[in-house]
C-alpha atoms as a PDB file:
ATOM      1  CA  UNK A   1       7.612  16.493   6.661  1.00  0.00           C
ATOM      2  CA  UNK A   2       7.522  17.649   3.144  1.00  0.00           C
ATOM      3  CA  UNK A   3       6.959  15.425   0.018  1.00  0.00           C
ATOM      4  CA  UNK A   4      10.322  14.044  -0.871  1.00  0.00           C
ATOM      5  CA  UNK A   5      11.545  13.176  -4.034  1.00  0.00           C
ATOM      6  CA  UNK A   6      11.402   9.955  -6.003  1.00  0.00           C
ATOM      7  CA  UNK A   7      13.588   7.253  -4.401  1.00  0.00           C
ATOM      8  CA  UNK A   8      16.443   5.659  -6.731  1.00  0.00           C
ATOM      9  CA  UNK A   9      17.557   2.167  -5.435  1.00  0.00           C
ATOM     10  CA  UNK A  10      21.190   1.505  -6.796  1.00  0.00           C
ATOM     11  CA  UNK A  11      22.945  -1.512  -4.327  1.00  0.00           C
ATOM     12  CA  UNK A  12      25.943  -1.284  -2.755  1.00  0.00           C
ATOM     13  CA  UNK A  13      27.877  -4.711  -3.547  1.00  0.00           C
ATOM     14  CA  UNK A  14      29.760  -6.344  -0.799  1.00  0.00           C
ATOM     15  CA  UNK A  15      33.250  -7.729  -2.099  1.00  0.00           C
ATOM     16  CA  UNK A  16      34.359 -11.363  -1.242  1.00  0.00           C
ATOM     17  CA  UNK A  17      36.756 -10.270   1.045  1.00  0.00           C
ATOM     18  CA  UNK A  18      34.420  -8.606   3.090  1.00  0.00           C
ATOM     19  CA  UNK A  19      36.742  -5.357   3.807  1.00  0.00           C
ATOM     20  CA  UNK A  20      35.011  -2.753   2.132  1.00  0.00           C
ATOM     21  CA  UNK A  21      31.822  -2.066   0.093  1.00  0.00           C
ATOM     22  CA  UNK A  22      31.907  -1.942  -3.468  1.00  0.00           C
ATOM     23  CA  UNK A  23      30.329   1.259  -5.158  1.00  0.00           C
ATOM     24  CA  UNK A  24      27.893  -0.317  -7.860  1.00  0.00           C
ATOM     25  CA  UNK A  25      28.283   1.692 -11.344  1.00  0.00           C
ATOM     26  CA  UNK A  26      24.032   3.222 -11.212  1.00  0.00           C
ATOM     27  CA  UNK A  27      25.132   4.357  -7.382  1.00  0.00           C
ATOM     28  CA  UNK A  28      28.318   6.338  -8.696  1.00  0.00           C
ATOM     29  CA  UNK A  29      26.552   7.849 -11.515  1.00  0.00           C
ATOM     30  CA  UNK A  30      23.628   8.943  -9.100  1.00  0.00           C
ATOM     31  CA  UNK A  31      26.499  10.345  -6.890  1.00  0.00           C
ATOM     32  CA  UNK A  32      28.075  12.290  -9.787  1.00  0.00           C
ATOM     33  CA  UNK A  33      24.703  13.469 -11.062  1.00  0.00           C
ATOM     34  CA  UNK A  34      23.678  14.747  -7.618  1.00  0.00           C
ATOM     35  CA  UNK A  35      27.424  16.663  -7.500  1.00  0.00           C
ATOM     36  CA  UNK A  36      26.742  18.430  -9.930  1.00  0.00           C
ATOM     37  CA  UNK A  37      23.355  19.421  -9.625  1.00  0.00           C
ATOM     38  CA  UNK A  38      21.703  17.435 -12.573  1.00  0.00           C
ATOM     39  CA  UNK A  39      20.059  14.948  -9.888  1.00  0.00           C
ATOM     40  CA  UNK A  40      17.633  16.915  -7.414  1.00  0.00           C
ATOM     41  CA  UNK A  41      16.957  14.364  -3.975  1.00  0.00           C
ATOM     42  CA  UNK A  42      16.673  15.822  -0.860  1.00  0.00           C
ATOM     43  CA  UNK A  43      18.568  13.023   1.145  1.00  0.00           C
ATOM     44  CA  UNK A  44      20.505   9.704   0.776  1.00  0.00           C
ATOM     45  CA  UNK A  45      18.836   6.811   2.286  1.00  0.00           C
ATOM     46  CA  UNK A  46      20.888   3.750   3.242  1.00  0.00           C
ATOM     47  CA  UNK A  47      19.799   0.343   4.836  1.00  0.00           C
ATOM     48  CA  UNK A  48      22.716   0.139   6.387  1.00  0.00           C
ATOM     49  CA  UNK A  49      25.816   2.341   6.651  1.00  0.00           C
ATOM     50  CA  UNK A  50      27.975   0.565   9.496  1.00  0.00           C
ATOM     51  CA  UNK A  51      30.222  -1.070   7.548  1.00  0.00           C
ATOM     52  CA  UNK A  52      33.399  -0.141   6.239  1.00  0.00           C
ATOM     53  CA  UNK A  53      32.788   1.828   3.773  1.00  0.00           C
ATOM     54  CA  UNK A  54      34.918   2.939   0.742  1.00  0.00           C
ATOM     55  CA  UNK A  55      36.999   6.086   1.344  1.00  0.00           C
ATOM     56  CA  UNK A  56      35.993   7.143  -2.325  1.00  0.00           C
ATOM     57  CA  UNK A  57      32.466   6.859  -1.729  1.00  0.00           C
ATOM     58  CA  UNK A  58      32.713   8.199   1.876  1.00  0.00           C
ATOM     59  CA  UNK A  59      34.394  11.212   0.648  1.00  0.00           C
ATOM     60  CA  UNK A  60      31.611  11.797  -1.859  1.00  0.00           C
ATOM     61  CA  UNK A  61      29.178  11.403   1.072  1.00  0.00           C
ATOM     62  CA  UNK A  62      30.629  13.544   3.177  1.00  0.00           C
ATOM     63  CA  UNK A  63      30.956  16.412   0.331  1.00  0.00           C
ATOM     64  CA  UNK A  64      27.187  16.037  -0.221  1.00  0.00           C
ATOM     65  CA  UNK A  65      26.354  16.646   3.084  1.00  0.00           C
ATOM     66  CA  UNK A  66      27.672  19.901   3.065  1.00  0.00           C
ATOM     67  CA  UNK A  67      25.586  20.752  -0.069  1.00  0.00           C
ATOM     68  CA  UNK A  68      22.842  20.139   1.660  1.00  0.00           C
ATOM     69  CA  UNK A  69      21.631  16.485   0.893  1.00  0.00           C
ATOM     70  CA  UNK A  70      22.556  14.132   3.872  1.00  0.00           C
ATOM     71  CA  UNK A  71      22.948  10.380   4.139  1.00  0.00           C
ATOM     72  CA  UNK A  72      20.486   8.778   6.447  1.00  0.00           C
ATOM     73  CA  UNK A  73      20.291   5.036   7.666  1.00  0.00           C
ATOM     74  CA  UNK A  74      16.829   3.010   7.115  1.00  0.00           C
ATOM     75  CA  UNK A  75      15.891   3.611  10.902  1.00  0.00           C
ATOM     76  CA  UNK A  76      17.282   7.345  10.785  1.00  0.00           C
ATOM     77  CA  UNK A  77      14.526   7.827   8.155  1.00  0.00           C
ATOM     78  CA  UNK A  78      11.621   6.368   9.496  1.00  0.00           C
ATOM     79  CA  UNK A  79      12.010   8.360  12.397  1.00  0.00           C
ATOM     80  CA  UNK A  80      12.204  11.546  10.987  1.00  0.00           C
ATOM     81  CA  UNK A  81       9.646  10.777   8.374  1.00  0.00           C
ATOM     82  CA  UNK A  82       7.126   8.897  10.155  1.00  0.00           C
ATOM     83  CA  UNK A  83       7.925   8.817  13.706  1.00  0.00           C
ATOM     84  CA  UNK A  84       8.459   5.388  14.381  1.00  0.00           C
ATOM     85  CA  UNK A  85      10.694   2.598  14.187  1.00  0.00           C
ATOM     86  CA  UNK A  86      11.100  -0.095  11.375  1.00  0.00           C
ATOM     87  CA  UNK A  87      11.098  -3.341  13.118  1.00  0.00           C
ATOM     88  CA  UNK A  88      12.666  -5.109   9.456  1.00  0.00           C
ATOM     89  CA  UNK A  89      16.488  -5.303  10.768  1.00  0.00           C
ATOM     90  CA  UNK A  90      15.934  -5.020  14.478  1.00  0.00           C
ATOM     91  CA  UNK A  91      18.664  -6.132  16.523  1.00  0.00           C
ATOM     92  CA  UNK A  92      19.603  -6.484  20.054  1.00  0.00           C
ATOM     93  CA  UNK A  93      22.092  -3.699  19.729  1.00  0.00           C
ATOM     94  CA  UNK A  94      19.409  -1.414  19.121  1.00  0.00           C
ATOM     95  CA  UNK A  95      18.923  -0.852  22.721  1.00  0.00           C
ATOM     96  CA  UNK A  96      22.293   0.623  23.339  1.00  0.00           C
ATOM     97  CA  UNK A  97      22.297   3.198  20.680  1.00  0.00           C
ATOM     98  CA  UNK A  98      21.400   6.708  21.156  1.00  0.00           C
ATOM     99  CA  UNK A  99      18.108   8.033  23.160  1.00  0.00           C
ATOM    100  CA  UNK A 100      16.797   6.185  25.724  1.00  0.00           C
ATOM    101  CA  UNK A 101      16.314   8.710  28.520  1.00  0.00           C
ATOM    102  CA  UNK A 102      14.570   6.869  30.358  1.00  0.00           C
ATOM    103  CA  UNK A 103      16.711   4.037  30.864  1.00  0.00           C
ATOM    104  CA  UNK A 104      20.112   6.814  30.803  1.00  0.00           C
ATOM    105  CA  UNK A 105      18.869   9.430  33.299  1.00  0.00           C
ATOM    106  CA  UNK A 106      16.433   7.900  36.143  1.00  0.00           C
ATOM    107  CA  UNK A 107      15.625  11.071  36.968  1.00  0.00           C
ATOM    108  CA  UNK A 108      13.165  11.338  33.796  1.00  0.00           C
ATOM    109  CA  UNK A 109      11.848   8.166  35.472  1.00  0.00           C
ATOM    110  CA  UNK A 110      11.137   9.764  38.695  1.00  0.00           C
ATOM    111  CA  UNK A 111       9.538  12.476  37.566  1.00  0.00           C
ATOM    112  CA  UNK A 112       7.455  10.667  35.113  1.00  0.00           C
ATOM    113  CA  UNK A 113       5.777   8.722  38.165  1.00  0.00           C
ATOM    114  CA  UNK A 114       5.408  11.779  40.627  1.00  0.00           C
ATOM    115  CA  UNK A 115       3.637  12.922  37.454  1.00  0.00           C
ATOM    116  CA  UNK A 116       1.313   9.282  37.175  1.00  0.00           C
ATOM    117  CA  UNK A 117       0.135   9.381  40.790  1.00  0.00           C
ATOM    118  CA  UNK A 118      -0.690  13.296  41.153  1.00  0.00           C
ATOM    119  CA  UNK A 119      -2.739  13.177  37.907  1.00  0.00           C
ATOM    120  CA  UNK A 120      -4.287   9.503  38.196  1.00  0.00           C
ATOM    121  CA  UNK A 121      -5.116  10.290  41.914  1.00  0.00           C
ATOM    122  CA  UNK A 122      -6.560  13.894  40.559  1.00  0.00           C
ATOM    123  CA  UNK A 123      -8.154  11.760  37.974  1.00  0.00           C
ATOM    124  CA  UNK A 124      -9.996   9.435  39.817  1.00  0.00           C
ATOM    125  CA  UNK A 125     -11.601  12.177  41.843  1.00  0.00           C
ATOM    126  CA  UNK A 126     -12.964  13.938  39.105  1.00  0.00           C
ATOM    127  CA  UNK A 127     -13.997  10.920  37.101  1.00  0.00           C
ATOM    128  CA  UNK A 128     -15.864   9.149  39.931  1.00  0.00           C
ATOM    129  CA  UNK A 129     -19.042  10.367  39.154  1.00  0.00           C
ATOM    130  CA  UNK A 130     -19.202   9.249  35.781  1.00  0.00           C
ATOM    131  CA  UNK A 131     -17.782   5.478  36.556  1.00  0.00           C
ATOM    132  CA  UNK A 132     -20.396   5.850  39.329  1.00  0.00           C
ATOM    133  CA  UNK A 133     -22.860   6.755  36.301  1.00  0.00           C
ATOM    134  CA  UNK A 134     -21.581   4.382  34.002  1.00  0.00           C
ATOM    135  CA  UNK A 135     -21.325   0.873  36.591  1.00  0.00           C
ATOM    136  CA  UNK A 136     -25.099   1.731  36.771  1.00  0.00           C
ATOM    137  CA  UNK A 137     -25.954   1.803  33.783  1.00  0.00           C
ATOM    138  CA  UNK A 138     -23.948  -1.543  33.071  1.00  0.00           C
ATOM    139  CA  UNK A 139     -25.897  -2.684  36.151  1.00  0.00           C
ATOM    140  CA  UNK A 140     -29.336  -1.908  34.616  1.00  0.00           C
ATOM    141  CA  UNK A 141     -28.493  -3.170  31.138  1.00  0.00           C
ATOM    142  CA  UNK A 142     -27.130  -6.821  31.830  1.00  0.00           C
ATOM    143  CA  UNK A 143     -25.900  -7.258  35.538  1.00  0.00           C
ATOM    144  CA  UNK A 144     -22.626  -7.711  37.144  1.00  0.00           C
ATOM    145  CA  UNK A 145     -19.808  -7.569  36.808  1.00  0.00           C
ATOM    146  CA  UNK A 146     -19.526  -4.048  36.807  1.00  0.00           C
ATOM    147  CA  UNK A 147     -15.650  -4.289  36.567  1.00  0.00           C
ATOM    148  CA  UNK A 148     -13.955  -6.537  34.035  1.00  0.00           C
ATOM    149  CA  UNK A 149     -10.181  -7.698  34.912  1.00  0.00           C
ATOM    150  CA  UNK A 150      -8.059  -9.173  32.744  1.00  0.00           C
ATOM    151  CA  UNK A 151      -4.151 -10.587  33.077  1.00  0.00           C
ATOM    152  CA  UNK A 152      -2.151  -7.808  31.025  1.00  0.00           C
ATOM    153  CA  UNK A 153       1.871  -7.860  30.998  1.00  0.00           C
ATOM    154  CA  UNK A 154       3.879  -4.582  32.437  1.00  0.00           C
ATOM    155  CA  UNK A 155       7.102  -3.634  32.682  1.00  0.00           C
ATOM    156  CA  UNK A 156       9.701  -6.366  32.655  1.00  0.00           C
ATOM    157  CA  UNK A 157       7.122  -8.715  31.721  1.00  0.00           C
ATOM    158  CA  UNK A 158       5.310  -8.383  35.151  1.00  0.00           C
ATOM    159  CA  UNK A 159       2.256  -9.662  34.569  1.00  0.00           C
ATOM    160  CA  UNK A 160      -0.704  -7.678  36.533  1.00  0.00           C
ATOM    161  CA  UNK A 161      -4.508  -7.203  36.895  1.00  0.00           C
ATOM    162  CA  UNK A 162      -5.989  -4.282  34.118  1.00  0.00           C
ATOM    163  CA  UNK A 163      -9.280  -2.662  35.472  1.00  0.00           C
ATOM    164  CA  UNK A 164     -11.613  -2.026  33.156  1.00  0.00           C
ATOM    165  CA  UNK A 165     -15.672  -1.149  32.930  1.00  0.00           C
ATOM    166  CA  UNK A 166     -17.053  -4.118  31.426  1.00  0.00           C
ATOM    167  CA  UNK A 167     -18.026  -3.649  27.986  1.00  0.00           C
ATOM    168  CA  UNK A 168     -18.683  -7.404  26.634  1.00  0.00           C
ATOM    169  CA  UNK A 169     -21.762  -9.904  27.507  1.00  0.00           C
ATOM    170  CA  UNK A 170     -20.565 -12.263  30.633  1.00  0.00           C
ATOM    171  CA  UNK A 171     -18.491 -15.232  29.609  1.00  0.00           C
ATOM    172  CA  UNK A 172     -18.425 -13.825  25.232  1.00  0.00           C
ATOM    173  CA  UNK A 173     -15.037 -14.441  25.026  1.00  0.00           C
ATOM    174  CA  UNK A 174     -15.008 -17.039  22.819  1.00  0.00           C
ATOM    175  CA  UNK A 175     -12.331 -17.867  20.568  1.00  0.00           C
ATOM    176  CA  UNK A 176     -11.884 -14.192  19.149  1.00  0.00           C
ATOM    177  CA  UNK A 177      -8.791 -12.732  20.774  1.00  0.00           C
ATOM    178  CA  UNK A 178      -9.563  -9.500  18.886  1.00  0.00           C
ATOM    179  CA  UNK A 179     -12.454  -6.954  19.356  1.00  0.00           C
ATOM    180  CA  UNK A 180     -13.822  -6.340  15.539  1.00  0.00           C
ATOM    181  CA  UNK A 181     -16.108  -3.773  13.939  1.00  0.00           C
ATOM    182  CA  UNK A 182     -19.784  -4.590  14.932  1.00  0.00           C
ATOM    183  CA  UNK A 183     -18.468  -7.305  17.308  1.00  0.00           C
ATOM    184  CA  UNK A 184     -21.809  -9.311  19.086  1.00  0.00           C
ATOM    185  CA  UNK A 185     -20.216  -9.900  21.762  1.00  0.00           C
ATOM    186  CA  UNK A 186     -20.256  -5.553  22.938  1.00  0.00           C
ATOM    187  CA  UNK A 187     -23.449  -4.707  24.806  1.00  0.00           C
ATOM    188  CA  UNK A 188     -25.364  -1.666  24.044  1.00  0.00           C
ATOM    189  CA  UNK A 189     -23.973   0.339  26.973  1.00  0.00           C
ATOM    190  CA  UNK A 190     -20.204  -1.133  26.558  1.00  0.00           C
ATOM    191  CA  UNK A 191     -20.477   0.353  22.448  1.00  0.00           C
ATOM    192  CA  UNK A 192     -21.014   4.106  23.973  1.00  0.00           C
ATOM    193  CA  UNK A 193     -18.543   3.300  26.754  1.00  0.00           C
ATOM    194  CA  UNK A 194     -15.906   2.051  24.173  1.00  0.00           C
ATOM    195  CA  UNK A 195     -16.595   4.906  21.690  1.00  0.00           C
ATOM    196  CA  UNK A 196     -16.194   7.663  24.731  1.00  0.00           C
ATOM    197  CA  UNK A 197     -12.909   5.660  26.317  1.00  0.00           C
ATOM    198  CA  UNK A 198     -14.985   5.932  29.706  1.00  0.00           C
ATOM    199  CA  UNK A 199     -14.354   2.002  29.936  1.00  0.00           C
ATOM    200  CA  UNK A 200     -10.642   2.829  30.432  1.00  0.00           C
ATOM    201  CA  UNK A 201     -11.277   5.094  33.269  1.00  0.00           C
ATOM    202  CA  UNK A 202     -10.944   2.353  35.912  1.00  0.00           C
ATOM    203  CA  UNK A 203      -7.060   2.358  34.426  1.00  0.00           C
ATOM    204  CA  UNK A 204      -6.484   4.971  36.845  1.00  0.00           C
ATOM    205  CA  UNK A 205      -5.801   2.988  39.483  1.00  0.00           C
ATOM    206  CA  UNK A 206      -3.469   0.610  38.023  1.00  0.00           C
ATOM    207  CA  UNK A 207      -1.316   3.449  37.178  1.00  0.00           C
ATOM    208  CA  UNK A 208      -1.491   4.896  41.125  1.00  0.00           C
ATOM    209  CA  UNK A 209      -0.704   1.475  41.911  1.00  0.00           C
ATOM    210  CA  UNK A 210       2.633   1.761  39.726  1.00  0.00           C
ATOM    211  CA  UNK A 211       1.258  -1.340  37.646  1.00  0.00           C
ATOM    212  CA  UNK A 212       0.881   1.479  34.590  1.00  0.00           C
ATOM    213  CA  UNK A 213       1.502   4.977  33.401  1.00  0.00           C
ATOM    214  CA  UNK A 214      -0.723   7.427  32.036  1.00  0.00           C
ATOM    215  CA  UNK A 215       1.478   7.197  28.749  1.00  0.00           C
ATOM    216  CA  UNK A 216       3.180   4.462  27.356  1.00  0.00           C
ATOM    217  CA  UNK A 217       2.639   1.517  25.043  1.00  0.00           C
ATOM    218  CA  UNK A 218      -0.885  -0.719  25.156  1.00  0.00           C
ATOM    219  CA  UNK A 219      -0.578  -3.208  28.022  1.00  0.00           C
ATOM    220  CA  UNK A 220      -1.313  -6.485  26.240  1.00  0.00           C
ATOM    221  CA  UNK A 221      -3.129  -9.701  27.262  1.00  0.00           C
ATOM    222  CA  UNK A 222      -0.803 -12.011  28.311  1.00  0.00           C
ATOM    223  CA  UNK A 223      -2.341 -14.750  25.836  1.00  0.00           C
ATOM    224  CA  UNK A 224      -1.198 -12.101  22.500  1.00  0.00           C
ATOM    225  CA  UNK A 225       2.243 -11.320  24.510  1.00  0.00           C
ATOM    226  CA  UNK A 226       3.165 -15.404  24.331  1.00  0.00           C
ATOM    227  CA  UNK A 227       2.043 -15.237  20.283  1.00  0.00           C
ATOM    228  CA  UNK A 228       3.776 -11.855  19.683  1.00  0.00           C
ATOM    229  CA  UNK A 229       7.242 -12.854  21.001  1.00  0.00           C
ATOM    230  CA  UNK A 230       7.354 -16.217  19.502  1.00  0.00           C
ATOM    231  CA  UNK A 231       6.202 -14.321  15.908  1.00  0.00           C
ATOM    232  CA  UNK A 232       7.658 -10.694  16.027  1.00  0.00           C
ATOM    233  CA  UNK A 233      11.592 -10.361  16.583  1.00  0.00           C
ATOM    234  CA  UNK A 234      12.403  -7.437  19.473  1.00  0.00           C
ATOM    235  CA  UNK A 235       8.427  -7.318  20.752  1.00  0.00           C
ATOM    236  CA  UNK A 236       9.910  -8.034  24.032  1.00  0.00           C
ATOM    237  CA  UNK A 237      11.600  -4.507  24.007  1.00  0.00           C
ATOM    238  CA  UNK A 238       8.168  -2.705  23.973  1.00  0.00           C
ATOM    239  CA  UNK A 239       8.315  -3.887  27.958  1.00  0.00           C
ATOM    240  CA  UNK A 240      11.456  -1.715  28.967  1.00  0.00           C
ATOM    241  CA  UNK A 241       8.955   0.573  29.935  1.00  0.00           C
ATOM    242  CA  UNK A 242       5.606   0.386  31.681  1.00  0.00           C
ATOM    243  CA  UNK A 243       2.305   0.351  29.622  1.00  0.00           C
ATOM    244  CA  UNK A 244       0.107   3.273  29.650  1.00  0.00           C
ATOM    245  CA  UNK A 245      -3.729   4.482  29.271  1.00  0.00           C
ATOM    246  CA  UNK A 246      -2.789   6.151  25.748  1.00  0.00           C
ATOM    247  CA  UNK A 247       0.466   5.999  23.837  1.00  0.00           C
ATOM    248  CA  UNK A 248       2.060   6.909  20.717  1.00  0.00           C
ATOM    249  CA  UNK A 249       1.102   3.889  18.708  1.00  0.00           C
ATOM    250  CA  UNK A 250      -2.549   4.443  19.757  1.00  0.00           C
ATOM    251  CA  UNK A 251      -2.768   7.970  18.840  1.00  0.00           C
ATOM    252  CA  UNK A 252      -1.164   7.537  15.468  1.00  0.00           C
ATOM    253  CA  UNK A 253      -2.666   3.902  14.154  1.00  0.00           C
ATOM    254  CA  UNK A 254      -5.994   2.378  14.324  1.00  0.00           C
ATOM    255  CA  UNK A 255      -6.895  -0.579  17.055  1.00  0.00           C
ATOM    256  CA  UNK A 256      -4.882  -3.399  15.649  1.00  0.00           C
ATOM    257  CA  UNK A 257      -6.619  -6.707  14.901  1.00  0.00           C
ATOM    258  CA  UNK A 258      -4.065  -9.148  13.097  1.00  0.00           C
ATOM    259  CA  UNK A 259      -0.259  -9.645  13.521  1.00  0.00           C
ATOM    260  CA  UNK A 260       0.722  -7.286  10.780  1.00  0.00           C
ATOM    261  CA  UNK A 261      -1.475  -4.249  12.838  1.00  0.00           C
ATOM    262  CA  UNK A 262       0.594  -5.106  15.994  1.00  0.00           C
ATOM    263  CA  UNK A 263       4.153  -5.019  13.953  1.00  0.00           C
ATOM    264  CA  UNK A 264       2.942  -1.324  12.727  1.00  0.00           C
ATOM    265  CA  UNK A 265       1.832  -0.315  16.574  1.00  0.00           C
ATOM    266  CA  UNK A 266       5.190  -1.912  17.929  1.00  0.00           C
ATOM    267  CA  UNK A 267       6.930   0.615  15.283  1.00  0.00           C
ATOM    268  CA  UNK A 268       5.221   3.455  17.108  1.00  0.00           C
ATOM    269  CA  UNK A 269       6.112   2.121  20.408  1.00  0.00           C
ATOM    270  CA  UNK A 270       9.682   1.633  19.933  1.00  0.00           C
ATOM    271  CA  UNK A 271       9.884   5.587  18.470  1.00  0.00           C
ATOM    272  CA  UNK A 272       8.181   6.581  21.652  1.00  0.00           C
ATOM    273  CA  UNK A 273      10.443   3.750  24.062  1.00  0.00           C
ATOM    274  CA  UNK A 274      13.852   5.763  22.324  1.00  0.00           C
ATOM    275  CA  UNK A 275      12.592   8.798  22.100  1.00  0.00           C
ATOM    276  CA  UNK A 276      11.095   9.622  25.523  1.00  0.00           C
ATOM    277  CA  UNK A 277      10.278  13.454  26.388  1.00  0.00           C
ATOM    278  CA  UNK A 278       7.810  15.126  28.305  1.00  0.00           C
ATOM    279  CA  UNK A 279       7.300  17.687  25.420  1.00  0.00           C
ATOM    280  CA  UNK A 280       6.046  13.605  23.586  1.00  0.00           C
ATOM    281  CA  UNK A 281       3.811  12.730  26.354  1.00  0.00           C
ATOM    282  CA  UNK A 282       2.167  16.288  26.222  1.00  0.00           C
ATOM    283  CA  UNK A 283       1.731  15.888  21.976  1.00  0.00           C
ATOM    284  CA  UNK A 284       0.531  12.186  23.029  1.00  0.00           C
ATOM    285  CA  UNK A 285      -2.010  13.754  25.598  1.00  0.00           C
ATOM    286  CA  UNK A 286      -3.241  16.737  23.418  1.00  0.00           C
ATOM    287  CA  UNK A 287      -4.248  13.969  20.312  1.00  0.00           C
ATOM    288  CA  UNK A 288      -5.889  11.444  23.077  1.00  0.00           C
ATOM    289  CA  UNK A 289      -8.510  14.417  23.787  1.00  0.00           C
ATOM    290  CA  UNK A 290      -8.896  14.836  20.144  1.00  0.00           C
ATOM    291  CA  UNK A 291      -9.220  11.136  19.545  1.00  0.00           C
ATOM    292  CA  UNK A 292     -11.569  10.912  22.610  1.00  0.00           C
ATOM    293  CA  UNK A 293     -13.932  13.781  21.042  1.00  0.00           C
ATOM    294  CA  UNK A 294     -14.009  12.265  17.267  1.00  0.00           C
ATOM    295  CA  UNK A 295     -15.212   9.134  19.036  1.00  0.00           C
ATOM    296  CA  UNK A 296     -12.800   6.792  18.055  1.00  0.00           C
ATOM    297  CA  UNK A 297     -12.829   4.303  20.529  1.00  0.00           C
ATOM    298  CA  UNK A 298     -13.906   0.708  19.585  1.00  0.00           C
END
């Protein structure tokens, strides 16, 4: 997107009677400014414009429109600014609005999973070797396990069993439920393992199985699923669709280590949850690899 101009916050007042909004005087000189060309925005953003609103005001909106500055809701510009989905005003009713392809036209669905199993069964053939390579190494460094499993929640709040190359000394959990920069508890061989994403290989087969996709939002420990849905409103709707490998939210923000992180990723997720395409899951794919090369893995 292209830099957009300053923002000018003039209310909208709703009357006591609740029938109509009532255009505050700084919005209706902003309105008559941008008419006639004194006031240069490039678009009208709105928190909210599903109510009634008045035919004066809608009239002006409409007639600015067509001179080339639009009216956009809160959500309708995070989306096309920033790709993701403000979580501040969340509803319910969110899920029935436009998009959704997934959930509107199985066949998306269908073809999304005949997509999974040919590439995670392709994958674990050619990445055998080097989970061969690397359970040795984790072998030679500090024992077994060579696999760590841990109880993630899926799709509909399934829980299931992630596979993962064990990166962390045996029984380091500890009371950290986050992994932090320079964190004691990573071994020498899990730190290269992280950094490469080779520890996610074993992933693979969880998404054969149908327990994940290659795509999709981070499948979460069950113990930060319980905290998130008690403390984030609508976290439950990142489980409409099944978890994946890489996502949208981990391509476009850091690894999240506090509640306000997870509230930013969950803004990503939603984007990706409405906005479903193949042509997204290719973009998602192409910036994995490029995440995967700058070694950004922790």
């Amino acid at each position: 997107m292209g830099t957009w101009q300053p923002v000018i916050h003039c209310p909208i007042h709703p009357p006591a009677d609740g029938k109509a909004d009532v255009l505050s005087q700084p919005f209706a000189e902003a309105l008559a400014a941008m008419q006639e060309g004194s006031l240069a925005v490039d678009a009208i953003v709105m928190r909210d414009i599903a109510r009634q609103l008045q035919p004066e005001l809608a009239q002006q909106l409409v007639q600015l429109h067509f001179q080339g500055i639009p009216t956009l809701t809160l959500k309708q510009f995070y989306q096309l600014n920033w790709q993701k989905v403000p979580v501040a005003g969340l509803d319910p009713m969110w899920l029935f609005q436009d998009g959704f392809q997934i959930a509107r036209e199985p066949v998306f669905e269908r073809l999304k999973r005949a997509s999974d199993v040919f590439l995670s069964a392709l994958g674990l053939l050619v990445a055998a070797p080097v989970i061969a390579v690397a359970g040795l190494a984790i072998l030679a460094g500090d024992g077994r396990p060579v696999i760590f499993r841990q109880k993630r929640i899926g799709l509909n709040r399934q829980p299931f069993s992630l596979l993962k190359l064990r990166t962390m000394k045996v029984g380091s959990r500890g009371d950290d439920l986050y992994t932090l920069p320079g964190d004691a508890r990573i071994t020498p061989v899990g730190r290269l393992l992280r950094t490469t994403r080779i520890d996610e290989l074993p992933q693979l087969w969880n998404v054969l199985r149908g327990d994940m996709s290659l795509i999709g939002p981070r499948a979460e420990w069950d113990l930060l699923v319980e905290r998130y849905e008690r403390e984030i409103p609508c976290y439950h709707f990142r489980h409409l669709v099944k978890p994946g490998i890489t996502g949208w939210a981990q391509v476009n923000y850091p690894y999240g280590s506090n509640l306000d992180d997870t509230i930013r990723k969950l803004e990503y997720d939603l984007y990706y949850i409405q906005n479903f395409s193949f042509t997204l899951d290719a973009s998602i794919f192409l910036k994995t690899i490029h995440v995967m090369i700058l070694g950004r893995g922790r």
